[in-house]
C-alpha atoms as a PDB file:
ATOM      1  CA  UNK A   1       3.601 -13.234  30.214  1.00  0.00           C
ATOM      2  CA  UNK A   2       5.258 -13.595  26.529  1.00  0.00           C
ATOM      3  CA  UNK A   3       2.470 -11.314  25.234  1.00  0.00           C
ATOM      4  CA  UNK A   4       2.873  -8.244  28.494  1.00  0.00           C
ATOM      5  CA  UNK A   5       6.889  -8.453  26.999  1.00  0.00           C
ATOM      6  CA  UNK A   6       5.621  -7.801  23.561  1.00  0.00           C
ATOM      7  CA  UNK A   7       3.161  -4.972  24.103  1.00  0.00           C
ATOM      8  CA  UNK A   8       6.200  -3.712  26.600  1.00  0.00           C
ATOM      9  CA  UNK A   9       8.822  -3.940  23.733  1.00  0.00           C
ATOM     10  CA  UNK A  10       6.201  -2.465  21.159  1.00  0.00           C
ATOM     11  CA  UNK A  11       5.634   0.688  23.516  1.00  0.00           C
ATOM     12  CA  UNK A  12       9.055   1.323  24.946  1.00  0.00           C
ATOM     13  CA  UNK A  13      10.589   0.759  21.381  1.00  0.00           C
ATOM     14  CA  UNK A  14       8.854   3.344  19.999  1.00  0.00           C
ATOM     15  CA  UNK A  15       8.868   5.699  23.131  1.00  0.00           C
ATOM     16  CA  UNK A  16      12.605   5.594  23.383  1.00  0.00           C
ATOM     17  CA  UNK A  17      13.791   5.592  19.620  1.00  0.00           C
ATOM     18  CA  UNK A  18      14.711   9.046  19.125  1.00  0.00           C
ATOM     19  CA  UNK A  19      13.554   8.442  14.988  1.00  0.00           C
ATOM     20  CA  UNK A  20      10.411   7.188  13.594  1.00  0.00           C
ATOM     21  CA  UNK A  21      10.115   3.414  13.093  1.00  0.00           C
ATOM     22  CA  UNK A  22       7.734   1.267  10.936  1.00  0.00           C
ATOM     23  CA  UNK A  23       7.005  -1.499  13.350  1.00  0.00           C
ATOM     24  CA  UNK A  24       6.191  -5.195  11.913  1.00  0.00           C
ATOM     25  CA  UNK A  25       4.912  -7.972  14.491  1.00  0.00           C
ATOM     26  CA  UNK A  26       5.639 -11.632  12.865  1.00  0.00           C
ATOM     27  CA  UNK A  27       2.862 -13.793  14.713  1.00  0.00           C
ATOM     28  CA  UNK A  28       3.905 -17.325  15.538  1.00  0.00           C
ATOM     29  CA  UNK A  29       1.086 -18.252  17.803  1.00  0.00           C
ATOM     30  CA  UNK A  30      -2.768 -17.406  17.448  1.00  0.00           C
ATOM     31  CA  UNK A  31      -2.189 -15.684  21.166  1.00  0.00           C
ATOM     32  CA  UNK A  32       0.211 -13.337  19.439  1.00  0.00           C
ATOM     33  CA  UNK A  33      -1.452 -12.921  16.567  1.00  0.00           C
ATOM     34  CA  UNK A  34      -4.791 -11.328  18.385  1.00  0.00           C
ATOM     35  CA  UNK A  35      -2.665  -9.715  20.952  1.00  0.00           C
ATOM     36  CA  UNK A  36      -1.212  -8.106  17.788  1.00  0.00           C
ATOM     37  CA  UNK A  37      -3.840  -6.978  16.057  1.00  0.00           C
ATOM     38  CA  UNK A  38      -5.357  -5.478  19.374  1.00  0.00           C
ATOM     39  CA  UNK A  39      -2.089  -3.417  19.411  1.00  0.00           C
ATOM     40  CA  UNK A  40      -2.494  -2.490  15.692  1.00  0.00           C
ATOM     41  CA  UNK A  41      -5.502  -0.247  16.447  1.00  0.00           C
ATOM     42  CA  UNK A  42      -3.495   1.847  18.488  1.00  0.00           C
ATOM     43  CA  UNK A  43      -0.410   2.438  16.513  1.00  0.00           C
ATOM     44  CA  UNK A  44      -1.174   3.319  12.365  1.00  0.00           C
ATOM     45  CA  UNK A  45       3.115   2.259  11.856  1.00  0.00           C
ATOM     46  CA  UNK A  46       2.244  -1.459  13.146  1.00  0.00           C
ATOM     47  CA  UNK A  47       1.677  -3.999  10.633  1.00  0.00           C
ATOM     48  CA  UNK A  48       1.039  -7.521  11.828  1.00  0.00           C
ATOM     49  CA  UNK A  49       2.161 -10.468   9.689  1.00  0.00           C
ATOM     50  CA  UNK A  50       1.748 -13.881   9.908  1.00  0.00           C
ATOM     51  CA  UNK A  51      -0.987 -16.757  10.419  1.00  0.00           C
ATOM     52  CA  UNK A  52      -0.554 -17.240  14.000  1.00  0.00           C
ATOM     53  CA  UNK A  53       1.703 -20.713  13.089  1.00  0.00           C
ATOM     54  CA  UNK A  54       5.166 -20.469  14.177  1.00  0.00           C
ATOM     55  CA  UNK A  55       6.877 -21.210  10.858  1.00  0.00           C
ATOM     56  CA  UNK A  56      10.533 -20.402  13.042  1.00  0.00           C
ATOM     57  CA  UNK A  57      12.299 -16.880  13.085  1.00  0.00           C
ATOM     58  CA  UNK A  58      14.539 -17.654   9.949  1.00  0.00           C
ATOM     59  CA  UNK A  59      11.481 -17.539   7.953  1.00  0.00           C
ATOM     60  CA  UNK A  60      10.115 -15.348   9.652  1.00  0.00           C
ATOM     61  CA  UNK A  61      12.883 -12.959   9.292  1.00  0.00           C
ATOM     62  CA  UNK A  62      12.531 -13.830   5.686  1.00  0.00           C
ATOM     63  CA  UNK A  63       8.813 -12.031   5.201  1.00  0.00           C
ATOM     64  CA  UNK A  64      10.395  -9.344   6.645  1.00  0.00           C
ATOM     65  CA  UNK A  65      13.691  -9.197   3.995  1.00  0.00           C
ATOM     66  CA  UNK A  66      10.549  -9.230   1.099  1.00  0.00           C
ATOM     67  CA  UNK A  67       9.718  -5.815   2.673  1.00  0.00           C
ATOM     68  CA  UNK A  68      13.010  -4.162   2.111  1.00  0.00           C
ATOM     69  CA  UNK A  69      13.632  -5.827  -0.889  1.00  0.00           C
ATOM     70  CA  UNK A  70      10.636  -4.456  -2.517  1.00  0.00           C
ATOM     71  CA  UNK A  71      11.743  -1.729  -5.077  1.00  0.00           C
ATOM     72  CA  UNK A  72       9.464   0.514  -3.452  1.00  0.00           C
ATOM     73  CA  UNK A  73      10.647   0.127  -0.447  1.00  0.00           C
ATOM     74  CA  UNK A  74      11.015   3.410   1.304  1.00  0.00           C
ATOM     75  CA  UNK A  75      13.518   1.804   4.132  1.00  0.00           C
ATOM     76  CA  UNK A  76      17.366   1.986   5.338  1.00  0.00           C
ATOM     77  CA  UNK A  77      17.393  -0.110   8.056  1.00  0.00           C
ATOM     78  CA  UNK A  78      15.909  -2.612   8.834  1.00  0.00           C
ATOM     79  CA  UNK A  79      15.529  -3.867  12.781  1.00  0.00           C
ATOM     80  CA  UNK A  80      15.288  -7.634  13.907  1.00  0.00           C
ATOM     81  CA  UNK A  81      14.266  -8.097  17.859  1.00  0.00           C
ATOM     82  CA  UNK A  82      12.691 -10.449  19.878  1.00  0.00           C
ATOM     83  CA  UNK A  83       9.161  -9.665  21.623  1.00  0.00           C
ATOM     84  CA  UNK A  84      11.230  -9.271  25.240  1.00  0.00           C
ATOM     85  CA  UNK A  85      13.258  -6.564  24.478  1.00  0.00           C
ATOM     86  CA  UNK A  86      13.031  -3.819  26.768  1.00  0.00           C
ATOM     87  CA  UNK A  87      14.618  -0.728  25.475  1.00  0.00           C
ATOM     88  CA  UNK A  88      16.393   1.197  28.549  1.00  0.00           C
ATOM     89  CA  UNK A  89      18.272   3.945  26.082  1.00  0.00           C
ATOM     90  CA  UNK A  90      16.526   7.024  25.144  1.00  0.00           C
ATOM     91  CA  UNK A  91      17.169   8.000  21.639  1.00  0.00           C
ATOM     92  CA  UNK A  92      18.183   3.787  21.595  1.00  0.00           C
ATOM     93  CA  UNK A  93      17.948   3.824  17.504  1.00  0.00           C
ATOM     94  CA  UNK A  94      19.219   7.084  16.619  1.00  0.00           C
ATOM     95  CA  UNK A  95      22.416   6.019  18.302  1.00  0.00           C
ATOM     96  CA  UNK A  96      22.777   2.687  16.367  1.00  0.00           C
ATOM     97  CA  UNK A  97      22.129   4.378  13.553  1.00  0.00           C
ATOM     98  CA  UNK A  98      24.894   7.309  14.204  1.00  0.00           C
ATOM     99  CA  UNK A  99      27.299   3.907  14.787  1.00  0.00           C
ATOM    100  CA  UNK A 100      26.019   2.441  11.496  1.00  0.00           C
ATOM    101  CA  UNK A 101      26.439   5.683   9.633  1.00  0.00           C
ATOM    102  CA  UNK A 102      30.027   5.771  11.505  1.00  0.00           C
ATOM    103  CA  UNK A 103      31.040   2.898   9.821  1.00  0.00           C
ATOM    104  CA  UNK A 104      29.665   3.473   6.238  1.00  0.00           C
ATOM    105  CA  UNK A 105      26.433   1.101   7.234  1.00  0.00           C
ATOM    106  CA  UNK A 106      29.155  -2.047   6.295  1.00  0.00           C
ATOM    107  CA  UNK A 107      28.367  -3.699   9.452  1.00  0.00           C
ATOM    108  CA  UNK A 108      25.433  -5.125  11.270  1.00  0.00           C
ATOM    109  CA  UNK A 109      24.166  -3.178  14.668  1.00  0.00           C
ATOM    110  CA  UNK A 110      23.357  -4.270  17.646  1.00  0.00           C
ATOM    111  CA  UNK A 111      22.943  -2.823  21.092  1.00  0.00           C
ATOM    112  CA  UNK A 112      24.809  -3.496  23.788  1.00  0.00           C
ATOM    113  CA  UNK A 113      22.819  -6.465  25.779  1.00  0.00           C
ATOM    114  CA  UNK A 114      22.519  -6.534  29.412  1.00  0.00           C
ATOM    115  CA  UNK A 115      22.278 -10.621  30.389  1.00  0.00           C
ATOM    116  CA  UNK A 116      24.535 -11.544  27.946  1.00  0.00           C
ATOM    117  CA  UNK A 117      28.236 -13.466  28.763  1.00  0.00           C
ATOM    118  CA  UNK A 118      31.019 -10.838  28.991  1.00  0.00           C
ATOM    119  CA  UNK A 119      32.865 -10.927  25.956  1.00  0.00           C
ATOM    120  CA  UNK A 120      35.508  -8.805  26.988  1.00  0.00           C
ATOM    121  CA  UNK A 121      38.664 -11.216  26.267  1.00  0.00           C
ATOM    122  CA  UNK A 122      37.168 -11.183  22.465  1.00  0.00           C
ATOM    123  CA  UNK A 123      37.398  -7.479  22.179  1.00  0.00           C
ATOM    124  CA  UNK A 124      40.382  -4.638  20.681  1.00  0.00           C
ATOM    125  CA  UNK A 125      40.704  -1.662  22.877  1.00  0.00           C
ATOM    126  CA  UNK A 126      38.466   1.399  22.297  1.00  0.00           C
ATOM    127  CA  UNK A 127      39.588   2.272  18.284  1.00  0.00           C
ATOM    128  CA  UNK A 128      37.739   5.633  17.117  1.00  0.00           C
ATOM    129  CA  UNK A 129      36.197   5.414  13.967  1.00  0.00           C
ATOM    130  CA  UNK A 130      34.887   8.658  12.089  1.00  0.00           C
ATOM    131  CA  UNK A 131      33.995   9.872  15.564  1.00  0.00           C
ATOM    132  CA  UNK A 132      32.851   6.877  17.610  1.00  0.00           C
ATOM    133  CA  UNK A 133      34.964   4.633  19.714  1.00  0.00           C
ATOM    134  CA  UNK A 134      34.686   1.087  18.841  1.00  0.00           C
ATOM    135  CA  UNK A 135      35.997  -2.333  20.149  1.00  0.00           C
ATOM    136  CA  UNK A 136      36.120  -4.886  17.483  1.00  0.00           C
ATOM    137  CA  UNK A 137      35.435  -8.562  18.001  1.00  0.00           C
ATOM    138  CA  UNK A 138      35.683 -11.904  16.668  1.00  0.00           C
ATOM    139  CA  UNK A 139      32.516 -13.359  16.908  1.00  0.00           C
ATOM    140  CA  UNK A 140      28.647 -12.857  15.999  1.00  0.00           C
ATOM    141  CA  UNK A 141      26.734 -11.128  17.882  1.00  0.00           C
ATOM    142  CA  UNK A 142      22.984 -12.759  19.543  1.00  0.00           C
ATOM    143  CA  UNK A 143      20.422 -12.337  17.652  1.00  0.00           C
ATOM    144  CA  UNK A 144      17.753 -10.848  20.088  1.00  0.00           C
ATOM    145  CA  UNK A 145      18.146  -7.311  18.705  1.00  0.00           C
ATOM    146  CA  UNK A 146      20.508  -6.187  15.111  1.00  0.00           C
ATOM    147  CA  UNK A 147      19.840  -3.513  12.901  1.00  0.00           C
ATOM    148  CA  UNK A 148      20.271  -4.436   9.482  1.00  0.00           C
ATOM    149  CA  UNK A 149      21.553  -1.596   6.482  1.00  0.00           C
ATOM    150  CA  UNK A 150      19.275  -2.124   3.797  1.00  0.00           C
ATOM    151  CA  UNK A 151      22.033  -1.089   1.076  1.00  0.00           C
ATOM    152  CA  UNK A 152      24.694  -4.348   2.863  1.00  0.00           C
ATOM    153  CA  UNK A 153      21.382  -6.968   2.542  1.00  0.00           C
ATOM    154  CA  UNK A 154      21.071  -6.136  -0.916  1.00  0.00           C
ATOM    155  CA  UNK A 155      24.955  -6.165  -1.747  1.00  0.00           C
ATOM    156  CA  UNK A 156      25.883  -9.275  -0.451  1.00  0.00           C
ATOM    157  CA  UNK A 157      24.640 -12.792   0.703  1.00  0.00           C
ATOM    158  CA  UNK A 158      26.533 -12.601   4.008  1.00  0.00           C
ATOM    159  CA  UNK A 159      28.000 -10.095   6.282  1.00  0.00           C
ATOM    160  CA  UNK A 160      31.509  -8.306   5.964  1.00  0.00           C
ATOM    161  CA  UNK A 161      31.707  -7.933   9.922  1.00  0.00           C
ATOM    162  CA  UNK A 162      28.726  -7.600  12.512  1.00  0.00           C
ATOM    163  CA  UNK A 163      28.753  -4.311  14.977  1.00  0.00           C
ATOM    164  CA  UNK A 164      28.073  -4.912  18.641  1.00  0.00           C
ATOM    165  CA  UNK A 165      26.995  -1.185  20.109  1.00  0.00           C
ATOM    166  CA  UNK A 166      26.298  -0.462  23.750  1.00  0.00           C
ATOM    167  CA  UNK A 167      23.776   2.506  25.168  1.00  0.00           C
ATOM    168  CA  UNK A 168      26.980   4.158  26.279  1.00  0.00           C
ATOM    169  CA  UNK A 169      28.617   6.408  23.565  1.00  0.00           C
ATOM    170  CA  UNK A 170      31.935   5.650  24.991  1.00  0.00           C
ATOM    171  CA  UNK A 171      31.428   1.716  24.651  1.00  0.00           C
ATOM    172  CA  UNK A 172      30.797   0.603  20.940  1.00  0.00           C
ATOM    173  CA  UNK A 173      31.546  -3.076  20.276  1.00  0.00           C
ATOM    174  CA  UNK A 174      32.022  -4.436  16.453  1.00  0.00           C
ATOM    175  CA  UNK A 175      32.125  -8.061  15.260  1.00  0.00           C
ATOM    176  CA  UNK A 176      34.263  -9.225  12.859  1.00  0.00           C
ATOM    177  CA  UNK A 177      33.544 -12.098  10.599  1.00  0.00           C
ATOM    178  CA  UNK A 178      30.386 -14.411  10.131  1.00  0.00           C
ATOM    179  CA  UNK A 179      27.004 -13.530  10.116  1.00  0.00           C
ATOM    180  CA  UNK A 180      23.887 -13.856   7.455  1.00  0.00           C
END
């Protein structure tokens, strides 16, 4: 089931986007891990990492950082999601990155997740900022899908604020505090 999510996430990620994407597979269980590499033959922008041990998503997360932080590194963004995501949103990361770009890329991105508690009593009103309308809120964001500016990973060891974004233009959500 796990591994139908993953090639689902893999194909709707990069069928809804709206901008290329580099994909990278962290593979924390050998069932991944060939499931992964099966999927690698059919996409060239898929790199698979990992043993096939789960060594736990911080770490995880980690190998990824050591591919941004590389001084060749070629990359703005960088994306953390889970292998259930399913991507409703066409053009779903050209949109986070508009909201990213809206906000100087000084906050952390994340889509607005259906499933998740309503965190409405957290939130500002609608505030427009260089264009988009935003609600601010006080606390982090899950975890299951954040887009991560390069430039703010390398600046500092934690987060100014965290952005919470919806698939509605109208409906932007930012965090304020925490994070890293």
């Amino acid at each position: 089931m796990r591994l139908e999510m993953l090639r689902n996430t893999v194909h709707y990620a990069r069928a809804r986007a709206g901008e290329p994407l580099d994909l990278v597979i962290w593979c924390n269980s050998p069932e991944a891990l060939e499931a992964a590499l099966d999927m690698a033959k059919d996409y060239a922008d898929l790199t698979v990492l990992g043993t096939g041990e789960n060594i736990g998503m911080h770490a995880a997360f980690n190998r990824g950082l050591d591919l941004v932080y590389a001084e060749d590194s070629p990359y703005e963004y960088l994306l953390r999601m889970d292998e259930d995501v399913e991507f409703l949103t066409q053009r779903w990361l050209r949109k986070l990155i508009r909201v990213s770009k809206a906000v100087d890329d000084k906050c952390l991105v994340s889509p607005r997740i259906r499933g998740m508690p309503d965190v409405a009593q957290d939130m500002t009103e609608k505030i427009n900022v260089n264009g988009v309308l935003v609600h601010f809120e006080k606390y982090n964001i899950p975890g299951l899908c954040r887009l991560h500016p390069v430039a703010l990973l390398k600046k500092y060891d934690y987060y100014a604020c965290l952005l919470y974004t919806s698939d509605a233009a109208d409906d932007n959500r930012v965090v304020w505090g925490g994070g890293g």
